[in-house]
Structure formats: C-alpha cells, structure tokens
C-alpha atoms as a PDB file:
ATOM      1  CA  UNK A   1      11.197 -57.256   8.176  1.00  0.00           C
ATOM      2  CA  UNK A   2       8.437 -54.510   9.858  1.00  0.00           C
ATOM      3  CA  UNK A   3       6.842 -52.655   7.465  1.00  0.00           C
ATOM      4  CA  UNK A   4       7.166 -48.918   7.826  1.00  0.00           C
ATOM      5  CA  UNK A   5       4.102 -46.374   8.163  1.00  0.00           C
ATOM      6  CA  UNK A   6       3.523 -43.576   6.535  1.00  0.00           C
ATOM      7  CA  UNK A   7       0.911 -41.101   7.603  1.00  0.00           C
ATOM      8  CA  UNK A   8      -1.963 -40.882   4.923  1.00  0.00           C
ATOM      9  CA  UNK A   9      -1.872 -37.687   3.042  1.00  0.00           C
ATOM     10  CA  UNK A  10      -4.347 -34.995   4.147  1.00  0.00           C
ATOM     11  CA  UNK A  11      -7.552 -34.784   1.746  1.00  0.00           C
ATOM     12  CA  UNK A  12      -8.065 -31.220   1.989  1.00  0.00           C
ATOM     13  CA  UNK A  13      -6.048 -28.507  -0.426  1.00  0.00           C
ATOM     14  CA  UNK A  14      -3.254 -26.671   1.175  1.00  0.00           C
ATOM     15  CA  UNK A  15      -4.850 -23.767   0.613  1.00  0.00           C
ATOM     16  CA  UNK A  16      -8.489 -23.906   2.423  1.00  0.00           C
ATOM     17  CA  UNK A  17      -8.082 -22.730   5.982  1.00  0.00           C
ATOM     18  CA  UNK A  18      -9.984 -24.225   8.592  1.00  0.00           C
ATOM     19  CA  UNK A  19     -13.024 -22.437   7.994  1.00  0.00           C
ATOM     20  CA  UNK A  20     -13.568 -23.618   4.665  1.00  0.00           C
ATOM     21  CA  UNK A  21     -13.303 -20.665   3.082  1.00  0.00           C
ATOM     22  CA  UNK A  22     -10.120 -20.590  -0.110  1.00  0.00           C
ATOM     23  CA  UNK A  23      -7.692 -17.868   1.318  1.00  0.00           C
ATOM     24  CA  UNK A  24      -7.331 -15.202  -0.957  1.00  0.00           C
ATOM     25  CA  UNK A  25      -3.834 -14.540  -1.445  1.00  0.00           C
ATOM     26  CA  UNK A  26      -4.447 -10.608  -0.325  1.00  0.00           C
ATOM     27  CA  UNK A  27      -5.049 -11.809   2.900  1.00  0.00           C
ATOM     28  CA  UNK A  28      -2.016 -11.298   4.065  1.00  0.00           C
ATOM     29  CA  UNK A  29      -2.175  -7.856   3.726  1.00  0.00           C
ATOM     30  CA  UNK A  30      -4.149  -5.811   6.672  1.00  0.00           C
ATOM     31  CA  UNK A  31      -7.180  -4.135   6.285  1.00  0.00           C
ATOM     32  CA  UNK A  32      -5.095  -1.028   5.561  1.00  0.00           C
ATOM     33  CA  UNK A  33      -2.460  -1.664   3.108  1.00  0.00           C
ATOM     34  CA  UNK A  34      -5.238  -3.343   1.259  1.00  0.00           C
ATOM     35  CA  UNK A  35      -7.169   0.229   1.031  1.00  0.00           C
ATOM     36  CA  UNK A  36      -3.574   1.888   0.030  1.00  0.00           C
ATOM     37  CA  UNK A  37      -3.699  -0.833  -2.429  1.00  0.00           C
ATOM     38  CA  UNK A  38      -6.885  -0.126  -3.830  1.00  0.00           C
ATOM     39  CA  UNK A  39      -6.196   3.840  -4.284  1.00  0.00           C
ATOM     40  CA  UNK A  40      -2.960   2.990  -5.337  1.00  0.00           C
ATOM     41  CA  UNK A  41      -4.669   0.342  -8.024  1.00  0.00           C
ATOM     42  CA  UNK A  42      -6.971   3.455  -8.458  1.00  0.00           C
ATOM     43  CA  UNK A  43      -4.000   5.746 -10.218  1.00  0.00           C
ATOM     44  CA  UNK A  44      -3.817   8.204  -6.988  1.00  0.00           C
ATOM     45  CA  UNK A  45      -0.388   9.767  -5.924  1.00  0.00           C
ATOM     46  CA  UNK A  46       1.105   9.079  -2.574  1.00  0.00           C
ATOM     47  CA  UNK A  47      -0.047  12.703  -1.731  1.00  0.00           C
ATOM     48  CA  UNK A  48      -3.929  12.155  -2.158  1.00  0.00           C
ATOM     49  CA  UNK A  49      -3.661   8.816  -0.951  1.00  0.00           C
ATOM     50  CA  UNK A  50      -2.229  10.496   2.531  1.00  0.00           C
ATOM     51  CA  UNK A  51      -4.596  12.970   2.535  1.00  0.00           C
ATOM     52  CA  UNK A  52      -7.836  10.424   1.976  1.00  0.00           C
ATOM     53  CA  UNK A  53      -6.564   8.266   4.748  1.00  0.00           C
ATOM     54  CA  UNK A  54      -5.850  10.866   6.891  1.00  0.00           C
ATOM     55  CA  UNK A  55      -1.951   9.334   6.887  1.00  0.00           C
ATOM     56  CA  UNK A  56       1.600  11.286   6.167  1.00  0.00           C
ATOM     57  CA  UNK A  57       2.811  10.714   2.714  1.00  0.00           C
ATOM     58  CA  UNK A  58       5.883   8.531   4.621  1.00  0.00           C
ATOM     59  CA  UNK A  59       3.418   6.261   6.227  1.00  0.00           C
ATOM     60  CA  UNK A  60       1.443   5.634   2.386  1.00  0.00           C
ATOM     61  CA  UNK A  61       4.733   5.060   0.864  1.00  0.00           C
ATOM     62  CA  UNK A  62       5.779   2.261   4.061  1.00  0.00           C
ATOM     63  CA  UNK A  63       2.675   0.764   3.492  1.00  0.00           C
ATOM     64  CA  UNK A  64       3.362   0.402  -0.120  1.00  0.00           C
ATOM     65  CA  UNK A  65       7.084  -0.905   0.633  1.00  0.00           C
ATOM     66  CA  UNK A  66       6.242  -3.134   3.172  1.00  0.00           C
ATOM     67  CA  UNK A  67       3.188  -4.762   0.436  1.00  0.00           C
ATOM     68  CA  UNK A  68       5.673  -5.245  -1.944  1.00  0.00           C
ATOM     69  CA  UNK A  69       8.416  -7.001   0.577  1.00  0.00           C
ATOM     70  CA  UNK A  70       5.911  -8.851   2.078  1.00  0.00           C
ATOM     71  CA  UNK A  71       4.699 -10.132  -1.937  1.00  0.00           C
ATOM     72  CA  UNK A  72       7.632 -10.206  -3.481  1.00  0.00           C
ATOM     73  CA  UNK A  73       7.190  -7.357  -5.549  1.00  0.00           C
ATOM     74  CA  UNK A  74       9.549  -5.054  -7.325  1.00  0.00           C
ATOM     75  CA  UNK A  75       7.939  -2.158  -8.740  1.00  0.00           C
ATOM     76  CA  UNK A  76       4.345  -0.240  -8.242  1.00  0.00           C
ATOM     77  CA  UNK A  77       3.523  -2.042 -11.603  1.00  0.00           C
ATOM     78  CA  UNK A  78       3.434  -5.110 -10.204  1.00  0.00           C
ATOM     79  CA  UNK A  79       1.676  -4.490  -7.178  1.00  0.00           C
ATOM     80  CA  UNK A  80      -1.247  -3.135  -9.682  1.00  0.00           C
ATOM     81  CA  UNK A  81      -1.352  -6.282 -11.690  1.00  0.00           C
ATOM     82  CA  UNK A  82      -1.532  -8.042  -8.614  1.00  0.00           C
ATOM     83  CA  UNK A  83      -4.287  -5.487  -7.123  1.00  0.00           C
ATOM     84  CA  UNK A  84      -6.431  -6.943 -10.482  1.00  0.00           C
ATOM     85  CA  UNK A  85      -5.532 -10.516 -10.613  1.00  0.00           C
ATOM     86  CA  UNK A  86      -6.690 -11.500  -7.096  1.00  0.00           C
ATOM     87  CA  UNK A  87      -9.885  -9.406  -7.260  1.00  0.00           C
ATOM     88  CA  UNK A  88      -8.856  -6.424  -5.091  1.00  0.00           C
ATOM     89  CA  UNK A  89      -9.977  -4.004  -7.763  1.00  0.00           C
ATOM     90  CA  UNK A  90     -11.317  -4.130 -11.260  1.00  0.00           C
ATOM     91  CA  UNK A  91      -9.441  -3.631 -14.194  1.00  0.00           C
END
C-alpha cells in the first residue's frame, strides 16, 4: 500500500492578508459607507448625514442598507454596536 499525502497546513492565521497586516473586519466596507458609518455611530439623522456628505438622503440610507446586507445586520442598532466593537468609533 502507497501512502497518501496530505498538503501541510499553512502556518499563517486565516485572517492576516499578505501584507501582514490583521484585516479589520470593516474593511470590507469602502471608504464611504465607513464615514456614513461613523456619523451614523455619531447619532446623526439620514438628513444631516446627506447634507455633510454632500449626498441625497436615498443615497445615505443605500449606503446604510447595503452595510447591513453586506454584515449581516438587521437593524441600525446593530450596525452601531458593530461601529464600536471593531474600533470604527468610540463608545
């Protein structure tokens, strides 16, 4: 009987890219749903966050949407928690 080979498991974590650097789990999210994030994280309505970002209230509130799709979130709640937990803003 042959023996059968089995590749040797990688050393390095799932989770550290290439360049060495851990990958923070926010990002995923571009550069601008992470600044909706933030005002969101922040308390601001969908309204001021438009008007900071120079954006229509519909294209906040699709950023927001798509965030929580692309997470796995359910509610604006969660996305806040989440917002604190990785770092993105302080609590």
């Amino acid at each position: 009987m042959s023996a059968i080979s089995t590749p040797a498991p990688s050393l390095a974590p799932a989770s550290v890219p290439v360049s060495g650097r851990p990958q923070m789990p926010f990002d995923e999210l571009t550069e601008r749903e992470r600044g909706v994030l933030r005002l969101i994280a922040e308390g601001r309505r969908m309204k001021e966050i438009a008007a900071i970002l120079d954006l229509s209230t519909r294209t906040v509130e699709t950023h927001k949407y798509e965030m929580m799709r692309s997470l796995g979130l359910e509610s604006t709640a969660e996305l806040v928690r989440y917002a604190i937990q990785t770092g993105l803003v302080e609590s």
